[in-house]
Protein backbone atom coordinates (compact mmCIF):
# COMPACT_ATOMS: atom_id res chain seq x y z
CA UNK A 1 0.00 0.00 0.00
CA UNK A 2 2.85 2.29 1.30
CA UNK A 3 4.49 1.91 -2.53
CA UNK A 4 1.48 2.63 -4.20
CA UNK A 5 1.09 6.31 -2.60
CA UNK A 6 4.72 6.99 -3.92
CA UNK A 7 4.10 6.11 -7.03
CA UNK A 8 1.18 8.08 -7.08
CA UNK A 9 2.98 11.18 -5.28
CA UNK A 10 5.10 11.25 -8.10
CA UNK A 11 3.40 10.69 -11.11
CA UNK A 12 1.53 13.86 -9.14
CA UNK A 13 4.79 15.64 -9.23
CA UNK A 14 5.54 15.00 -12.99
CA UNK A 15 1.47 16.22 -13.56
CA UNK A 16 2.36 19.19 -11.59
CA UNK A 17 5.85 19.99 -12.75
CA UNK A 18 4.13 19.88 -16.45
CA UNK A 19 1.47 22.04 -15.82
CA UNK A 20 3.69 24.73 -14.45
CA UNK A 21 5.69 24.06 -17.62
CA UNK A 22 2.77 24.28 -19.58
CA UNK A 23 1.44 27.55 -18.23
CA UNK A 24 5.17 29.38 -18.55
CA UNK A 25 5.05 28.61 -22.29
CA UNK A 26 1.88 29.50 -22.99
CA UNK A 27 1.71 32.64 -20.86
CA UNK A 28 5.03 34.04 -22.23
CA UNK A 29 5.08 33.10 -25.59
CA UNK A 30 1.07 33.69 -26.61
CA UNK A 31 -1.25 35.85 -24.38
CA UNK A 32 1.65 38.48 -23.70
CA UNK A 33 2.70 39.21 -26.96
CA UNK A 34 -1.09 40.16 -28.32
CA UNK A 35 -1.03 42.80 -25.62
CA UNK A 36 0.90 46.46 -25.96
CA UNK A 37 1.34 49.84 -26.75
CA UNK A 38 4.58 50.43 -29.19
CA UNK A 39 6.28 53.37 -27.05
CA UNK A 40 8.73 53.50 -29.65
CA UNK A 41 10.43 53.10 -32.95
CA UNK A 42 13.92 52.92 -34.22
CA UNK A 43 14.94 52.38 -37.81
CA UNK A 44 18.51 51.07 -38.74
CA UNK A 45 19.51 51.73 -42.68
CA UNK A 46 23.04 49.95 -43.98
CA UNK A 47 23.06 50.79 -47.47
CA UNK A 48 25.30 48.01 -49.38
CA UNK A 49 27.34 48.19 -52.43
CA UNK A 50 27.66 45.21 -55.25
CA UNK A 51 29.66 45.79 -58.16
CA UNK A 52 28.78 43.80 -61.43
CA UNK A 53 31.25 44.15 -63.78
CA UNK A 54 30.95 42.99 -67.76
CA UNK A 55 34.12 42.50 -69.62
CA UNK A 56 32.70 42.47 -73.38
CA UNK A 57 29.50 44.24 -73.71
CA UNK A 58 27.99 43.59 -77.21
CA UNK A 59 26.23 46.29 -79.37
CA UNK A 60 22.85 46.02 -79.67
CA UNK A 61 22.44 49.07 -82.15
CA UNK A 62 24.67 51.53 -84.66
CA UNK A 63 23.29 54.54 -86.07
CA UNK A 64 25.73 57.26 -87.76
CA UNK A 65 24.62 60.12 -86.84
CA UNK A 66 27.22 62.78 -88.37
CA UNK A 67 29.68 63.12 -91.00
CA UNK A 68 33.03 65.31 -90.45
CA UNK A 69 35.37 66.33 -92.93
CA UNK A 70 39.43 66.15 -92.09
CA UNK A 71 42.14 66.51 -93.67
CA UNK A 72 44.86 63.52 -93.08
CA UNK A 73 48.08 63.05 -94.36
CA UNK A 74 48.22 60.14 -97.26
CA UNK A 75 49.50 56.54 -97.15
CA UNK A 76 53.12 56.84 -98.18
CA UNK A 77 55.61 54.13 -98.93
CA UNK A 78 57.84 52.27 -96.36
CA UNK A 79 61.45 53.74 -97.42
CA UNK A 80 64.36 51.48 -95.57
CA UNK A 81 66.13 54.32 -93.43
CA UNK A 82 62.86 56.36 -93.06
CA UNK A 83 62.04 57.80 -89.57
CA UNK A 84 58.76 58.74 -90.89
CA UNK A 85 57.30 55.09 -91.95
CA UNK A 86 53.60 55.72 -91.47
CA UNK A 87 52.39 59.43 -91.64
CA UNK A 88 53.10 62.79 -90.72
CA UNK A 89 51.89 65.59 -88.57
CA UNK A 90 49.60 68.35 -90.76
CA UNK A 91 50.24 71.70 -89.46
CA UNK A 92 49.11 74.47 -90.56
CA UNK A 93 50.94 77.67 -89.48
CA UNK A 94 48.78 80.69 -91.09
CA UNK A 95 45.44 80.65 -89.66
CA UNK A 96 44.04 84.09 -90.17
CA UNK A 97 40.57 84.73 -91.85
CA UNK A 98 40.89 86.25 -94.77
CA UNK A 99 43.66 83.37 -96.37
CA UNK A 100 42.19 80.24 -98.03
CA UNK A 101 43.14 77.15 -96.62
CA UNK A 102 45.88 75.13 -98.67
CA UNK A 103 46.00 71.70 -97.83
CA UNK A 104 49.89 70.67 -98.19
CA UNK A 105 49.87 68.08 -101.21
CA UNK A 106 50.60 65.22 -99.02
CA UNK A 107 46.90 65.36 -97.40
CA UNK A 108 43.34 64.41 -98.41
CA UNK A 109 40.06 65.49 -97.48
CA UNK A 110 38.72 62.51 -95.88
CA UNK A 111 34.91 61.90 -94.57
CA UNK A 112 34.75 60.42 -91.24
CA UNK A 113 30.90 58.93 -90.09
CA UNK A 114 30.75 59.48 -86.58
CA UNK A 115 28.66 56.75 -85.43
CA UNK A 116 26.40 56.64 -82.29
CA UNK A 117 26.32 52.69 -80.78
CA UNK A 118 23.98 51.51 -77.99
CA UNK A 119 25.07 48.57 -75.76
CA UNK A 120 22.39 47.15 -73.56
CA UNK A 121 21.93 44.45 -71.16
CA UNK A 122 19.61 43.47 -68.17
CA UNK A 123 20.93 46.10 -65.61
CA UNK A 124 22.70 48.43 -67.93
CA UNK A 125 21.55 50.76 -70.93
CA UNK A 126 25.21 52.97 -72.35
CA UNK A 127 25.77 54.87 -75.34
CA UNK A 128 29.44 54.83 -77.04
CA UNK A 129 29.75 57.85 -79.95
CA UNK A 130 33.05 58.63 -82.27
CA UNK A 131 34.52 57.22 -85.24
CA UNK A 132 34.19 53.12 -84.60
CA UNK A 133 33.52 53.29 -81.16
CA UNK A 134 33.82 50.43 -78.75
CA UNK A 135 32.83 49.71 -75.38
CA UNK A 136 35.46 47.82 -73.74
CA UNK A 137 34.01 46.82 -70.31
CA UNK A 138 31.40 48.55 -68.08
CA UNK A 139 30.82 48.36 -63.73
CA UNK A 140 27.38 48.47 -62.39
CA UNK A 141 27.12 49.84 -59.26
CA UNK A 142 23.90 48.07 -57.33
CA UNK A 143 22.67 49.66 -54.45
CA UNK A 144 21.15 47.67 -51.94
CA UNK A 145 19.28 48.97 -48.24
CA UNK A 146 19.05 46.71 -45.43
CA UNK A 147 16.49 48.64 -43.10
CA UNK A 148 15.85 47.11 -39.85
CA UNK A 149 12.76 48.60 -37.77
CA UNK A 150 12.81 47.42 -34.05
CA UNK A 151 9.40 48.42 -32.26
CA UNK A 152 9.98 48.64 -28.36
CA UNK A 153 6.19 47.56 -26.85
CA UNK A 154 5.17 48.22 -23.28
CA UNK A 155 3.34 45.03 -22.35
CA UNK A 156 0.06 46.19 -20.84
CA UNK A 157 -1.31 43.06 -17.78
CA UNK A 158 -4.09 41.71 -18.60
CA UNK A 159 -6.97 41.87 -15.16
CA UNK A 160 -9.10 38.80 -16.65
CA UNK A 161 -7.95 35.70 -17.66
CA UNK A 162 -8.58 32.46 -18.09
CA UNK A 163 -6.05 29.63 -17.06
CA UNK A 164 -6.29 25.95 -17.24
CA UNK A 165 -3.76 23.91 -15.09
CA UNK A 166 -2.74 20.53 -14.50
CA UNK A 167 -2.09 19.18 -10.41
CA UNK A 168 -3.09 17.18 -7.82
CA UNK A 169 -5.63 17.24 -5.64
CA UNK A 170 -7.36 15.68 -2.38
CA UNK A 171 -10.74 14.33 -3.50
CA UNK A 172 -13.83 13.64 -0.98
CA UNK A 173 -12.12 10.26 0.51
CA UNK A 174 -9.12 12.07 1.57
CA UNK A 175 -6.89 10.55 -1.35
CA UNK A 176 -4.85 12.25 -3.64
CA UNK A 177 -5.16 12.62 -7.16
CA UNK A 178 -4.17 13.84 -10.74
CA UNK A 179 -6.73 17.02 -11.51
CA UNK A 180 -7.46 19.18 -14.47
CA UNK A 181 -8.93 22.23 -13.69
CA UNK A 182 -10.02 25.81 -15.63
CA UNK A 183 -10.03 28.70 -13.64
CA UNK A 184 -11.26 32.02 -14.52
CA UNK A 185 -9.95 35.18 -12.26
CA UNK A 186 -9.48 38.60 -12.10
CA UNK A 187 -5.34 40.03 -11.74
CA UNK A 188 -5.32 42.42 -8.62
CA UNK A 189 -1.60 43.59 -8.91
């Protein structure tokens, strides 16, 4: 007889150790958090970097969109000995208004298209203009924000509530035993 009320003082004991359990978790961690004022708000922005770079860009579209006239000095022939193998400097030493230009006889008025080309991609739109113009790699700066709002809440305390509990108790006989119970109650302090 003597063994069979310690075995049932402490299967009591578990039944009451988990009820206190079971209340803690769901006090904390469900009513509380429904209930509160936000007192106050503070907003945290880090503001991040990324750089894409692309190291061949292809053009998507050419369009000339001017014509200029220059005057450049003429292929000549490689002499053995020459310094001056491929071309020469024009200069032109009279500039004054009222004097025709002479071109020296070793230029030629040449027309040069000056040609406007697009390059485009998903996060990139750039524009290249000049005689055969070519974009030879691009960065792309991407900005990113990382904003983190915390919201400080004073808990308000609920006066009613409702709580249901697992314990022991003495029953009419005297004897102790296992109880579920739901009590309702008002908080006072």
């Amino acid at each position: 007889m003597e063994k069979k009320k310690l075995g049932d003082f402490f299967v009591m004991l578990i039944v009451v150790l988990f009820g206190f359990i079971l209340g803690y978790v769901v006090g904390a961690f469900v009513l509380d958090h429904a209930v509160g004022n936000v007192t106050e708000e503070k907003q945290t922005t880090i503001t991040k970097w990324d750089t894409v770079y692309i190291a061949s860009p292809v053009a998507n579209d050419s369009t000339t969109t001017d014509y200029i006239v220059r005057w450049l000095p003429t292929a000549k022939e490689k002499r053995e000995g020459s310094a001056d193998e491929h071309h020469q400097e024009l200069v032109v030493n009279d500039t004054s208004p009222d004097k025709v230009f002479q071109p020296p006889n070793d230029s030629a008025a040449v027309i040069i298209p000056i040609v406007q080309k697009k390059y485009e991609g998903d996060e990139y739109t750039a524009w290249v203009s000049g005689y055969e113009p070519h974009l030879d790699s691009i960065n792309i700066f991407r900005r990113t924000d990382i904003v983190t709002k915390t919201l400080y809440i004073e808990k308000k305390r609920r006066r009613w509530g409702c709580v249901v509990g697992v314990g022991a108790g003495v029953n009419v006989k005297g004897e102790v035993q296992p109880t579920l119970g739901v009590t309702f109650g008002y908080r006072l302090f």
